[in-house]
N, C-alpha and C. Protein backbone atom coordinates (compact mmCIF):
# COMPACT_ATOMS: atom_id res chain seq x y z
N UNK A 1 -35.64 19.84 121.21
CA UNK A 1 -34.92 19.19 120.12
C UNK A 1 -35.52 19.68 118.81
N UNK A 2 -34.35 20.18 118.29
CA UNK A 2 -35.25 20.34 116.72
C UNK A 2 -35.04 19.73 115.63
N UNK A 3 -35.85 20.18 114.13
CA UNK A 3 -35.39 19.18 113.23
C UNK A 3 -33.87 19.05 113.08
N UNK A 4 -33.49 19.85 113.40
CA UNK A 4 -31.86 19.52 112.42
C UNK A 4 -30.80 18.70 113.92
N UNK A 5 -31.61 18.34 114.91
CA UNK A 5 -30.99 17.45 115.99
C UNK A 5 -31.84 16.07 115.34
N UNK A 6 -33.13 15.86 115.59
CA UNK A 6 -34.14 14.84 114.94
C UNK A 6 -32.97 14.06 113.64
N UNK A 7 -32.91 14.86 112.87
CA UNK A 7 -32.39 14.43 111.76
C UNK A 7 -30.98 13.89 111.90
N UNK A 8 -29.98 14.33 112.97
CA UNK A 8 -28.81 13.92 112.72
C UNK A 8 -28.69 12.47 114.00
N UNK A 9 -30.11 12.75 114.67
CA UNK A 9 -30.14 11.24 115.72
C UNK A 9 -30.48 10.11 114.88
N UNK A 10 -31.06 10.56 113.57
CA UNK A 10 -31.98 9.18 112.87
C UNK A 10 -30.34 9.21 111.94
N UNK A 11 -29.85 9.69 111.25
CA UNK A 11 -28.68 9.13 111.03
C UNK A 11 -27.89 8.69 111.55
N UNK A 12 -27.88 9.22 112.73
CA UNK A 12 -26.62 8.17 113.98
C UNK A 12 -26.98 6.75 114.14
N UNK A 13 -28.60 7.02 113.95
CA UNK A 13 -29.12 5.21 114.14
C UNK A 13 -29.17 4.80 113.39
N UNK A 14 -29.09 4.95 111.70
CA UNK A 14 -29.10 4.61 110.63
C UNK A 14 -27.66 3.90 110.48
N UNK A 15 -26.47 4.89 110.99
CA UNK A 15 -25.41 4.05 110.68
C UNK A 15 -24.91 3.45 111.40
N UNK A 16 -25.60 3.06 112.68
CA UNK A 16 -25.18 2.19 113.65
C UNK A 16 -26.00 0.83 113.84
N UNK A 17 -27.37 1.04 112.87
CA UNK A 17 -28.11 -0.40 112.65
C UNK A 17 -28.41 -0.05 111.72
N UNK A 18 -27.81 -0.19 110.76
CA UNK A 18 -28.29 -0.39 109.09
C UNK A 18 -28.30 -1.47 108.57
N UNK A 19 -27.88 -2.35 109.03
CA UNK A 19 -28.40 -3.68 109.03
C UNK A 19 -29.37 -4.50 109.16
N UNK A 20 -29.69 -3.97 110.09
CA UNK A 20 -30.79 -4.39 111.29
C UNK A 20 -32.07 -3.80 109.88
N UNK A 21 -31.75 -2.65 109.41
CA UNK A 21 -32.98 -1.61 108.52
C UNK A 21 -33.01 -2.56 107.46
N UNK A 22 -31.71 -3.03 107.06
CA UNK A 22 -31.98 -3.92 105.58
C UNK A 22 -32.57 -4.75 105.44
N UNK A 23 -32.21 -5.37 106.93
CA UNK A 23 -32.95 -6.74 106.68
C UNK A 23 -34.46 -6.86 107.31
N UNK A 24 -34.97 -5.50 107.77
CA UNK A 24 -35.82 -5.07 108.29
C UNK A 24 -36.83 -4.40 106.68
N UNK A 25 -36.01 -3.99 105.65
CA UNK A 25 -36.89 -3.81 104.14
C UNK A 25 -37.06 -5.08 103.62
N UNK A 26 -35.66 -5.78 103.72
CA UNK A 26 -35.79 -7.02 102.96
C UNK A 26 -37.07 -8.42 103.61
N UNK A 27 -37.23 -7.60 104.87
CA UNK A 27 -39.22 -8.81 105.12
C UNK A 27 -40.25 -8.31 104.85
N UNK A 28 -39.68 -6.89 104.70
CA UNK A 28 -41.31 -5.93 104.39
C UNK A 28 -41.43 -6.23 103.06
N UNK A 29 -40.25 -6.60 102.44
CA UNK A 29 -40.46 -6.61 100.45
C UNK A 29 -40.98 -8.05 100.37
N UNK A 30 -40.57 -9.38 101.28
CA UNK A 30 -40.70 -10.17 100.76
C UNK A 30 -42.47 -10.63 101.53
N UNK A 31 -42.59 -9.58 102.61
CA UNK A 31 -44.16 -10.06 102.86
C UNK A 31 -44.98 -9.17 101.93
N UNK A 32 -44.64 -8.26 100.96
CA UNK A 32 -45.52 -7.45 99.65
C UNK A 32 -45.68 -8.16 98.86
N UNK A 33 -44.24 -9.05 98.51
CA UNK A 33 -44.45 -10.06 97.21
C UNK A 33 -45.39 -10.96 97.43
N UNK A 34 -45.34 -11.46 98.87
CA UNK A 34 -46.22 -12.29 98.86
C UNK A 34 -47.85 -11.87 98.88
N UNK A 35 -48.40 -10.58 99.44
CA UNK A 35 -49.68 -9.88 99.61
C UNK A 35 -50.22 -9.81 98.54
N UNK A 36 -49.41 -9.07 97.30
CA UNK A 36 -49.08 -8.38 96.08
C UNK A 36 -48.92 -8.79 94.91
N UNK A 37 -47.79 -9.69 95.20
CA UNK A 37 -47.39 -10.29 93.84
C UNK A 37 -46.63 -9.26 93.10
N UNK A 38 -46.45 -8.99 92.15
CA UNK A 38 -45.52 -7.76 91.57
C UNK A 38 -43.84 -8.16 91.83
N UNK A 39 -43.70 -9.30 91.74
CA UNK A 39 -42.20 -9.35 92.64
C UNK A 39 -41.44 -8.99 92.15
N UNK A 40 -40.75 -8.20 90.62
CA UNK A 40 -39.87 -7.59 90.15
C UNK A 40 -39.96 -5.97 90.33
N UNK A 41 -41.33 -5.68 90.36
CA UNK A 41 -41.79 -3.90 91.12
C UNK A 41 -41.22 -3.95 92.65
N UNK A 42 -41.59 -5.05 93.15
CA UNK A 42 -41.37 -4.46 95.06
C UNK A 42 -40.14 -4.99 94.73
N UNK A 43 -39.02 -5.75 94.24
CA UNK A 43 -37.46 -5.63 94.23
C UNK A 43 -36.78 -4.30 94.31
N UNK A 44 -37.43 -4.12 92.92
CA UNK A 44 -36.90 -2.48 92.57
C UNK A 44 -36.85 -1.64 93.50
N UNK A 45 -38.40 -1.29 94.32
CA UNK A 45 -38.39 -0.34 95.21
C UNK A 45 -37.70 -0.73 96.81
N UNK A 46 -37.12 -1.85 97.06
CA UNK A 46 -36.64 -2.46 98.29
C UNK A 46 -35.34 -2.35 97.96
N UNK A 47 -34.67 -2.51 96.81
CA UNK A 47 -33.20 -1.86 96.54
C UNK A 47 -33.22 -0.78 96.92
N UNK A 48 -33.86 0.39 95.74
CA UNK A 48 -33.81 2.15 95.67
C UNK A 48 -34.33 2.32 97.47
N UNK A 49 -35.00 1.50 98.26
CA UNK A 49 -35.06 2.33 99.80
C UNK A 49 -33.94 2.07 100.19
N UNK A 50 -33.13 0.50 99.98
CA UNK A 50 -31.83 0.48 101.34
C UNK A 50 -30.86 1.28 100.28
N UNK A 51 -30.64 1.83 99.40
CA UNK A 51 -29.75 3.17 98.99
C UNK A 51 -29.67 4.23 99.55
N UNK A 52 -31.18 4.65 100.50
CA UNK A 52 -31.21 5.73 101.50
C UNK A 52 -30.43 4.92 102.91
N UNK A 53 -29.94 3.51 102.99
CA UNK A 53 -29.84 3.16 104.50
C UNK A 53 -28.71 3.76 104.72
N UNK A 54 -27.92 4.72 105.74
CA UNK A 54 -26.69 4.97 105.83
C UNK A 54 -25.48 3.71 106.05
N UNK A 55 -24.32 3.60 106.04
CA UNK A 55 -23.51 2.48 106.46
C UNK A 55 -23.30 1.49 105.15
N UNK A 56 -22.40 0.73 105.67
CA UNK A 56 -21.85 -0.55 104.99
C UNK A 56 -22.89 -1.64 104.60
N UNK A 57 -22.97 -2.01 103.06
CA UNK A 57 -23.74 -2.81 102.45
C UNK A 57 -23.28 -4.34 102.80
């Protein structure tokens, strides 16, 4: 398997659980805010990642 198979399997799974990924950023952002604090910085960057999620918002 090479990269350019690698790459088009992680998009097949991207747009078949992209959901699953969002709401899978959206606990990782909200357990940073809580580690962290910064909660308008880790927003920002937990939007700009699910912009890379493939699929329906």
């Amino acid at each position: 398997m090479g990269l350019d198979d690698m790459k088009k399997k992680a998009q097949d799974l991207g747009e078949q659980h992209g959901d699953k990924l969002r709401e899978g950023a959206d606990k990782a952002g909200e357990s940073a805010k809580d580690k962290l604090g910064h909660e308008e910085q880790v927003d920002k960057v937990v939007d700009k990642g699910k912009d890379y999620i493939p699929g329906e918002e």
